[in-house]
Protein backbone atom coordinates (compact mmCIF):
# COMPACT_ATOMS: atom_id res chain seq x y z
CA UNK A 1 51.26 27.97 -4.78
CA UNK A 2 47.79 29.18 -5.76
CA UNK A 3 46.15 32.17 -5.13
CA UNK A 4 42.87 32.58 -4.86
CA UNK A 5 40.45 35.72 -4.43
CA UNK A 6 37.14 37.42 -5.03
CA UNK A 7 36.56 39.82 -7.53
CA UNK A 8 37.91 43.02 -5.74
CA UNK A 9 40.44 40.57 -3.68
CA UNK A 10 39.19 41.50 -0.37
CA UNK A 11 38.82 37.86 0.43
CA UNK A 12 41.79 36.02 -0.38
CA UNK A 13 43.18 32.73 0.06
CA UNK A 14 46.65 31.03 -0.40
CA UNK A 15 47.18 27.59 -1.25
CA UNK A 16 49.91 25.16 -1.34
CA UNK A 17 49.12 22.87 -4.31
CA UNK A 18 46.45 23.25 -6.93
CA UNK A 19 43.28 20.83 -6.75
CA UNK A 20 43.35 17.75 -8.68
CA UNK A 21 39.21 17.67 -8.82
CA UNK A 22 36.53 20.34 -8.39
CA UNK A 23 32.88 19.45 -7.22
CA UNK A 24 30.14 20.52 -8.92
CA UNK A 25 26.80 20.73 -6.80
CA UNK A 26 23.59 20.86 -8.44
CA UNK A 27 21.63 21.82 -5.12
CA UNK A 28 19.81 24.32 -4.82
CA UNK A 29 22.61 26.59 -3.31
CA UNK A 30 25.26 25.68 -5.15
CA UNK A 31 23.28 25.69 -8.66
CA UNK A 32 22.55 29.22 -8.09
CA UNK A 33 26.27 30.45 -6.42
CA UNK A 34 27.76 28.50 -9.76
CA UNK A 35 30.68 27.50 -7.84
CA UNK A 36 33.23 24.96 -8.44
CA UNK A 37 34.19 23.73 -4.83
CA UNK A 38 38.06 22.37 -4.16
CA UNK A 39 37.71 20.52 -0.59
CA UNK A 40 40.32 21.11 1.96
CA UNK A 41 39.21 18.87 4.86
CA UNK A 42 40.91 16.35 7.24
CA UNK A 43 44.78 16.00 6.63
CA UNK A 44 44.06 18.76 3.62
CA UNK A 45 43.44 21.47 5.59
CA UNK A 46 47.41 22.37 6.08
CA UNK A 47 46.95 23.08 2.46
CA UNK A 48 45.53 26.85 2.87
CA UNK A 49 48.47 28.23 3.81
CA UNK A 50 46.61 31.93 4.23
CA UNK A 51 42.99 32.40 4.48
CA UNK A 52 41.21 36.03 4.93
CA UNK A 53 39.49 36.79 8.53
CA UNK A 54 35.97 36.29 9.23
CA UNK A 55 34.99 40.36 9.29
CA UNK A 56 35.56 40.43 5.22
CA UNK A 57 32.77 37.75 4.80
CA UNK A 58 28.74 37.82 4.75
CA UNK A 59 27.84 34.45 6.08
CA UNK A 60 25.00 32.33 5.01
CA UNK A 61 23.14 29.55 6.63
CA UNK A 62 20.61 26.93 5.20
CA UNK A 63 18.81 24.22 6.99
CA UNK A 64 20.42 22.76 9.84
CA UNK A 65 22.52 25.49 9.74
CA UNK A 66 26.23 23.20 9.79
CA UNK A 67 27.69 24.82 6.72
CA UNK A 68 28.30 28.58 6.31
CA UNK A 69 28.56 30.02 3.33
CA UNK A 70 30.70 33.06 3.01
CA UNK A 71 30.45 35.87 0.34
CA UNK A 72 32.06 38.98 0.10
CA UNK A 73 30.91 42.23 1.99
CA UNK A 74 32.80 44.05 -0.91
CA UNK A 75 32.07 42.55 -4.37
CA UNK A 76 29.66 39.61 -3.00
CA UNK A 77 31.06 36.55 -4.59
CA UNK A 78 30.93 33.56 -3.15
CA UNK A 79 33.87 32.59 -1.03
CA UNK A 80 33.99 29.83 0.21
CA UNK A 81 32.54 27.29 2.85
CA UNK A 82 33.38 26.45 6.52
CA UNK A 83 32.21 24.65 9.44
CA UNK A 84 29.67 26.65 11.44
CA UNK A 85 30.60 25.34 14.51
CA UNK A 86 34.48 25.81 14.63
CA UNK A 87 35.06 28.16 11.79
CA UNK A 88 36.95 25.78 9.68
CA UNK A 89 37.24 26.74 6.42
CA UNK A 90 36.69 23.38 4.31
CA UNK A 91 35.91 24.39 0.70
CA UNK A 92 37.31 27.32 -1.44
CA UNK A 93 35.65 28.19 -5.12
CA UNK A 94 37.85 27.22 -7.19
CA UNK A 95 36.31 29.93 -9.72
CA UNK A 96 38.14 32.49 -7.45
CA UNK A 97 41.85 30.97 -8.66
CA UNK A 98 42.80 32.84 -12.36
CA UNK A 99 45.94 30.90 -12.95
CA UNK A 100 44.30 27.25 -12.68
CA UNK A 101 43.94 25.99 -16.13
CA UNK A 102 40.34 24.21 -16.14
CA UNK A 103 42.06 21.76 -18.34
CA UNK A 104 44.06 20.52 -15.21
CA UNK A 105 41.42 19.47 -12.92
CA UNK A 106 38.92 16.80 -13.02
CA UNK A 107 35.07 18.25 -12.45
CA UNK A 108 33.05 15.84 -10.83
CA UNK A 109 29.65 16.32 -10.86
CA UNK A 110 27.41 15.34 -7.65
CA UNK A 111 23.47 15.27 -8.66
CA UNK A 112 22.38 16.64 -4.87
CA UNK A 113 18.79 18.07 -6.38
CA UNK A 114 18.17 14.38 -7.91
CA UNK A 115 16.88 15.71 -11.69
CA UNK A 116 21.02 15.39 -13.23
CA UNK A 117 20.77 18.87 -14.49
CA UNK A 118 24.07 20.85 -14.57
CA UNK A 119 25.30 23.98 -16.47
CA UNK A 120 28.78 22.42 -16.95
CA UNK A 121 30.03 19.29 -18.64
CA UNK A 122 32.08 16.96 -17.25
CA UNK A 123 33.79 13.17 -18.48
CA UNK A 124 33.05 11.87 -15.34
CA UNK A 125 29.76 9.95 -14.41
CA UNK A 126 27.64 11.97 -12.41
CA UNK A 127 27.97 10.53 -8.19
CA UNK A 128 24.47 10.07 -6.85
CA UNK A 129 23.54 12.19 -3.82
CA UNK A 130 22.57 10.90 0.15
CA UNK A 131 20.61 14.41 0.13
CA UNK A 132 16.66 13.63 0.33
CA UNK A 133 14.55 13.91 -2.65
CA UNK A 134 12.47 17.05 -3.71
CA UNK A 135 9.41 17.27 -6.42
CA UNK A 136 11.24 17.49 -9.73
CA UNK A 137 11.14 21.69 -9.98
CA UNK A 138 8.44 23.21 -12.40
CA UNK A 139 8.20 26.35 -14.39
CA UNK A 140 6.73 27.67 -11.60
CA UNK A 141 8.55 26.78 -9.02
CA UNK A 142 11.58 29.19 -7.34
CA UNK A 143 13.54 26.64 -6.14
């Protein structure tokens, strides 16, 4: 079992095994929430064996508004991710779970903003993106 939660565990989440692998977005959401997602979709799902309710979360949506992004309404970290449409919570930061060794898990590293910048290392080759391109950022850009 694995427990997960934000800093003040408000938001917390139980989980029957601990992930194998950990993504690591470089988009421009995910660069800037510096979280390492563990996926919990399909046949996965049982796997979250207690999640928190949806009145501890701030909820954020980008773009074609399919993916939420919940925070905390406490402490503000970053949650997790869920489908907008059902509710479905699909990907937990695995940053949130103290007593998973880094050591254990695999980080594989998904180049979504196309320039193969990331803040973490990882032995794996970096998986090329379906995500459209964007102008390679500048120093003055805020992307």
């Amino acid at each position: 079992m694995i427990k997960a939660a934000c800093h003040c565990t408000a938001v917390r989440f139980e989980i029957s095994e601990a992930p194998t692998w950990v993504l690591d977005c470089n988009c421009t959401l995910c660069r800037r929430y510096g979280a390492m997602w563990s996926y919990y979709h399909g046949q996965d799902h049982v796997k979250i064996t207690s999640r928190p309710t949806r009145d501890l979360t701030d909820i954020y949506l980008w773009q074609d508004r399919g993916i939420e992004f919940h925070r905390c309404k406490v402490c503000g970290c970053m949650t997790h991710i869920a489908a907008a449409d059902i509710g479905q919570v699909f990907g937990v930061n695995a940053r949130m779970m103290p007593a998973l060794d880094p050591a254990s898990v695999t980080v594989i590293q998904k180049d979504n903003s196309h320039t193969g910048w990331f803040w973490t290392k990882s032995d794996q080759a970096i998986r090329s993106s379906h995500h459209p391109h964007m102008p390679m950022p500048t120093a003055d850009d805020w992307r």
